[in-house]
C-alpha atoms as a PDB file:
ATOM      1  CA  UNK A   1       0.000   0.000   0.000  1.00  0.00           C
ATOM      2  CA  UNK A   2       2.963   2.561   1.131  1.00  0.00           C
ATOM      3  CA  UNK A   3       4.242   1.799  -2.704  1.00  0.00           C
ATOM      4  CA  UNK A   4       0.817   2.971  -4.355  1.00  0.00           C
ATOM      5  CA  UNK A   5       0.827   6.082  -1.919  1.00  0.00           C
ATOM      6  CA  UNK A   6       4.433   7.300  -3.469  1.00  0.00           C
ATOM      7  CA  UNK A   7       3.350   6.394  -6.542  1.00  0.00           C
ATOM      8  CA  UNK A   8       0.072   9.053  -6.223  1.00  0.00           C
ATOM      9  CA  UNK A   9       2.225  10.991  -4.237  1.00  0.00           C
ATOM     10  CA  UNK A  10       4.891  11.769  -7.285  1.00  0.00           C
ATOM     11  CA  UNK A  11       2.161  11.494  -9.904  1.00  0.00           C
ATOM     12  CA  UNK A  12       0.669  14.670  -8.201  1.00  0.00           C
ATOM     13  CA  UNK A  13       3.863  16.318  -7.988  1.00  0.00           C
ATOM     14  CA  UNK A  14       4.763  15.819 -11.276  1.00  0.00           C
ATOM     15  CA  UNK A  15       1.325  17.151 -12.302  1.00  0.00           C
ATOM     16  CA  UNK A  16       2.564  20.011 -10.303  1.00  0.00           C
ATOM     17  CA  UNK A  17       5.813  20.902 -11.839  1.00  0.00           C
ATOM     18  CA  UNK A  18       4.077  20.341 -15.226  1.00  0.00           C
ATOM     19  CA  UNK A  19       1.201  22.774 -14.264  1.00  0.00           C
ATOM     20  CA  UNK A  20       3.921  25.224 -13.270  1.00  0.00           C
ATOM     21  CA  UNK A  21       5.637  24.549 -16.621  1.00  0.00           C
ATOM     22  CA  UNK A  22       2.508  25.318 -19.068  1.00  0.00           C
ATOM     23  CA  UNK A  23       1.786  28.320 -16.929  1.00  0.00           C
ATOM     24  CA  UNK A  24       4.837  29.744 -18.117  1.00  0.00           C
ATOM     25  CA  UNK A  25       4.008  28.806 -21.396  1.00  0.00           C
ATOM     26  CA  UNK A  26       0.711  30.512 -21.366  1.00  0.00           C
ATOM     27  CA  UNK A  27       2.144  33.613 -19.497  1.00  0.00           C
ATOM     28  CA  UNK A  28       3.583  35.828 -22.746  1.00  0.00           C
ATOM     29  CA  UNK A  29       0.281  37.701 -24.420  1.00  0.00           C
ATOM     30  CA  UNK A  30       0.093  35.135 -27.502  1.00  0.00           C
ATOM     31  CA  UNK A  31       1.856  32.028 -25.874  1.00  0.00           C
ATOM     32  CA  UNK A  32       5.063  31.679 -26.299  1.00  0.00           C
ATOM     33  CA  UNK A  33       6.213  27.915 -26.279  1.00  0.00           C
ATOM     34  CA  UNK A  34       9.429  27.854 -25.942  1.00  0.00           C
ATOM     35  CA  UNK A  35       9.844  26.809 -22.409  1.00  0.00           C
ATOM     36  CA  UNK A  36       8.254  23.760 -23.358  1.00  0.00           C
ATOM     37  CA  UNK A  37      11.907  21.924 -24.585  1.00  0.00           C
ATOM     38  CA  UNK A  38      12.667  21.358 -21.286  1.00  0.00           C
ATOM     39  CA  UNK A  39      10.957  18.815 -21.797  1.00  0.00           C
ATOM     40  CA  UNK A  40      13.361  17.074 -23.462  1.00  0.00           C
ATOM     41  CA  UNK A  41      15.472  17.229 -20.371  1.00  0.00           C
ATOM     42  CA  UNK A  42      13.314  15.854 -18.228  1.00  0.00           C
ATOM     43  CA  UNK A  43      13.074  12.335 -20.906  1.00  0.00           C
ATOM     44  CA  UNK A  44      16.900  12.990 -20.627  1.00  0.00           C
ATOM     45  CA  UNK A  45      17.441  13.322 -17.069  1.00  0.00           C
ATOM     46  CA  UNK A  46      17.192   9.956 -15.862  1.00  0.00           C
ATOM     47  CA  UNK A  47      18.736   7.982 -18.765  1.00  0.00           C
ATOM     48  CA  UNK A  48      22.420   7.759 -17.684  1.00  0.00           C
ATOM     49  CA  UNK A  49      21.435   6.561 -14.270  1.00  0.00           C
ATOM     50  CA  UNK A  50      19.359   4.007 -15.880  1.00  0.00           C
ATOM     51  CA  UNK A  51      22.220   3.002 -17.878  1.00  0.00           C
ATOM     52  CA  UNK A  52      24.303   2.965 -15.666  1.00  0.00           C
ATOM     53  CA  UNK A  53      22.735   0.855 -13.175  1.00  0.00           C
ATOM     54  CA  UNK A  54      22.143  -1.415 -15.687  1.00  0.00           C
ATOM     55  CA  UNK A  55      25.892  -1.971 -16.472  1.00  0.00           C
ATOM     56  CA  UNK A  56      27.958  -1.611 -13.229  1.00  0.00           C
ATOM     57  CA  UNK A  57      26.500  -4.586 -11.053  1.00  0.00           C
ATOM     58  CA  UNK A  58      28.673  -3.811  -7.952  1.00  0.00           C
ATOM     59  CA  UNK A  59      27.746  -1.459  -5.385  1.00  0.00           C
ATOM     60  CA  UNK A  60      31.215  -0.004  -4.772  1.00  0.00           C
ATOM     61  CA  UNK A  61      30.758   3.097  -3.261  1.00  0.00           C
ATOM     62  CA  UNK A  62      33.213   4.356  -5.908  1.00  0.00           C
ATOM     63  CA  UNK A  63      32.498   3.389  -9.746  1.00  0.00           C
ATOM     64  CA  UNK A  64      33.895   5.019 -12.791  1.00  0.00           C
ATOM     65  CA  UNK A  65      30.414   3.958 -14.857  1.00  0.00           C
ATOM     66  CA  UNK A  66      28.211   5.316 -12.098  1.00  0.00           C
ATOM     67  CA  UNK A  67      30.313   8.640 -11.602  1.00  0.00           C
ATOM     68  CA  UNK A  68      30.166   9.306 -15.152  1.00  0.00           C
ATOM     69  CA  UNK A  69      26.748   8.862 -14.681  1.00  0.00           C
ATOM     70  CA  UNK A  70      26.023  11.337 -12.168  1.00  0.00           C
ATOM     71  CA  UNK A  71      28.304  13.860 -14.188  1.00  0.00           C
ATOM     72  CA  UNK A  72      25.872  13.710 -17.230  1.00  0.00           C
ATOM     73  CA  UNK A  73      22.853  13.973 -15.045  1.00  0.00           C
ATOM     74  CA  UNK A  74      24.658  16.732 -13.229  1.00  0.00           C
ATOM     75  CA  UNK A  75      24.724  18.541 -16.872  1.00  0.00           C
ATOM     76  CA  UNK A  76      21.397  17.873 -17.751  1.00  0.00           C
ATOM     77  CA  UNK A  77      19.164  19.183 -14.600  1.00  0.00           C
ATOM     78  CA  UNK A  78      22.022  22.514 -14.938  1.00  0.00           C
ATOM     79  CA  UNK A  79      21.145  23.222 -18.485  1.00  0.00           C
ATOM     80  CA  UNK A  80      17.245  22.668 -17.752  1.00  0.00           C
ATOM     81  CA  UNK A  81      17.816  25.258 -15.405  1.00  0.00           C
ATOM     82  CA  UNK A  82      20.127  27.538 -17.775  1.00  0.00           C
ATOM     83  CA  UNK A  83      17.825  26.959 -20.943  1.00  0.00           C
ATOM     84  CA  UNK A  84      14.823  29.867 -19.386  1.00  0.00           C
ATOM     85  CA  UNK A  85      17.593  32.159 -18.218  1.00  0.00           C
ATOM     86  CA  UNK A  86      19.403  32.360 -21.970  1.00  0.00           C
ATOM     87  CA  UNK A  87      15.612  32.796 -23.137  1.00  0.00           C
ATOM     88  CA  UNK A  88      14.615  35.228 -21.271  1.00  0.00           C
ATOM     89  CA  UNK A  89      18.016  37.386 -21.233  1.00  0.00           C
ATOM     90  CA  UNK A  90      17.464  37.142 -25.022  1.00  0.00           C
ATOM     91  CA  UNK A  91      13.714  38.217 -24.221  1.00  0.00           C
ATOM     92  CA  UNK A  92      11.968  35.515 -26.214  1.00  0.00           C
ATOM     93  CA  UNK A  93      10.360  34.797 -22.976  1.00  0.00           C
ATOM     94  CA  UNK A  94       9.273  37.173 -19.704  1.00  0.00           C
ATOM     95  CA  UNK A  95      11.099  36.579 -16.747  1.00  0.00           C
ATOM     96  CA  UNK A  96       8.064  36.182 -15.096  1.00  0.00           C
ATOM     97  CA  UNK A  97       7.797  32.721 -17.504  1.00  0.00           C
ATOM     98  CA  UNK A  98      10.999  31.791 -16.549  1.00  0.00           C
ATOM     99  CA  UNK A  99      10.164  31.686 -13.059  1.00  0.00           C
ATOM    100  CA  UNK A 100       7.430  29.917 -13.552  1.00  0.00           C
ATOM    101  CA  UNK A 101       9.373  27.522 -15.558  1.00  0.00           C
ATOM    102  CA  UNK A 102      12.188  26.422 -12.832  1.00  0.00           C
ATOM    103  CA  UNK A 103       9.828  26.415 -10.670  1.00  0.00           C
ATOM    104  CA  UNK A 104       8.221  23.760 -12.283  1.00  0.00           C
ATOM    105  CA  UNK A 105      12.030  22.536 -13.263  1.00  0.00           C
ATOM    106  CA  UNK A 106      12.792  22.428  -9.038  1.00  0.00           C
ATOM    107  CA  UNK A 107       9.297  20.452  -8.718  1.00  0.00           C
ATOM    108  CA  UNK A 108       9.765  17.671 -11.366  1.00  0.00           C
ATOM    109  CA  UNK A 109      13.809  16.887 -11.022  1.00  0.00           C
ATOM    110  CA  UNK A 110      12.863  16.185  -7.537  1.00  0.00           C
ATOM    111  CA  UNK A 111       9.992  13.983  -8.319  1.00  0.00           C
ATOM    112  CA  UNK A 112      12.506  12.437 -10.461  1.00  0.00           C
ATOM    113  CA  UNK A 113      14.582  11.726  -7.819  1.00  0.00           C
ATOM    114  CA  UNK A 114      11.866  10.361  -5.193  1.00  0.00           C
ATOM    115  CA  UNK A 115      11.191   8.227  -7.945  1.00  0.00           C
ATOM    116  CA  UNK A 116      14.701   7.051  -7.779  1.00  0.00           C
ATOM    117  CA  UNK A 117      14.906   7.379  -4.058  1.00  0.00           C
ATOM    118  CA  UNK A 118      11.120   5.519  -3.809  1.00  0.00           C
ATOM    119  CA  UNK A 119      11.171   2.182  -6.372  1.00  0.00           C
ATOM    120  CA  UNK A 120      15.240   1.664  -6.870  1.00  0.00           C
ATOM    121  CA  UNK A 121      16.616   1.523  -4.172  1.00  0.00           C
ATOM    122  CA  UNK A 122      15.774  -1.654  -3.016  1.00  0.00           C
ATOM    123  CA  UNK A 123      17.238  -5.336  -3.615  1.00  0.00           C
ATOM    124  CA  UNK A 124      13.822  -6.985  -4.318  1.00  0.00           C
ATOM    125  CA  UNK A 125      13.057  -3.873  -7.412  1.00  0.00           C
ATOM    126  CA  UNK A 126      13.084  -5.441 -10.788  1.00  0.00           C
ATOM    127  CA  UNK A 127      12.590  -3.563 -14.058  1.00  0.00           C
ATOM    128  CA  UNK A 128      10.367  -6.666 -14.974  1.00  0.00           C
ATOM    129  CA  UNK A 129       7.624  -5.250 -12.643  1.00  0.00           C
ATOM    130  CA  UNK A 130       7.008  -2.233 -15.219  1.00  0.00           C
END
């Protein structure tokens, strides 16, 4: 029961951060989506950790494949958050919308990572379950 609770709980987060997201969106007089790419950090986000949990099968606390990992994440979430800042200093968006927009950025990387913290940390998870 506690796993179908996180899983509402993060579903109505990410709702959240999304909502946040699309308000930004709709913010400028005649809509303005450009914020919306961030989107495709978000898909991006979680796919080196995915990858390499998949590969390294040790839990060393230190592992090249896992740093490298963490690196690339690193990157991502920073240039999800550096994306509405170069748009609105080059006033395609308000800076109102980009508010708005890592706001919703702050909301969904960290219901990324109660996902991560929620269903994989434990020994008994298995990807065969999805």
């Amino acid at each position: 029961m506690a796993g179908i609770k996180a899983l509402v709980g993060l579903s109505f987060s990410g709702a959240i951060g999304l909502t946040f997201l699309l308000l930004g969106c709709g913010l400028e007089q005649y809509g303005v989506y450009w914020p919306l790419f961030v989107l495709f950090f978000y898909i991006l986000s979680p796919i080196p950790i995915f990858i390499s949990r998949r590969l390294s099968d040790d839990d060393s606390s230190s592992n090249a494949c896992r740093e490298l990992a963490y690196f690339l994440t690193t990157g991502i979430v920073v240039s999800s958050f550096g994306l509405p800042i170069v748009l609105a200093r080059t006033t395609t968006i308000q800076w109102g919308a980009c508010g708005l927009v890592m706001t919703g950025n702050a909301v969904i990387f960290f219901t990324i990572l109660g996902f991560f913290l929620v269903f994989g940390g434990g020994d008994d998870f298995s990807w065969e379950q999805w």
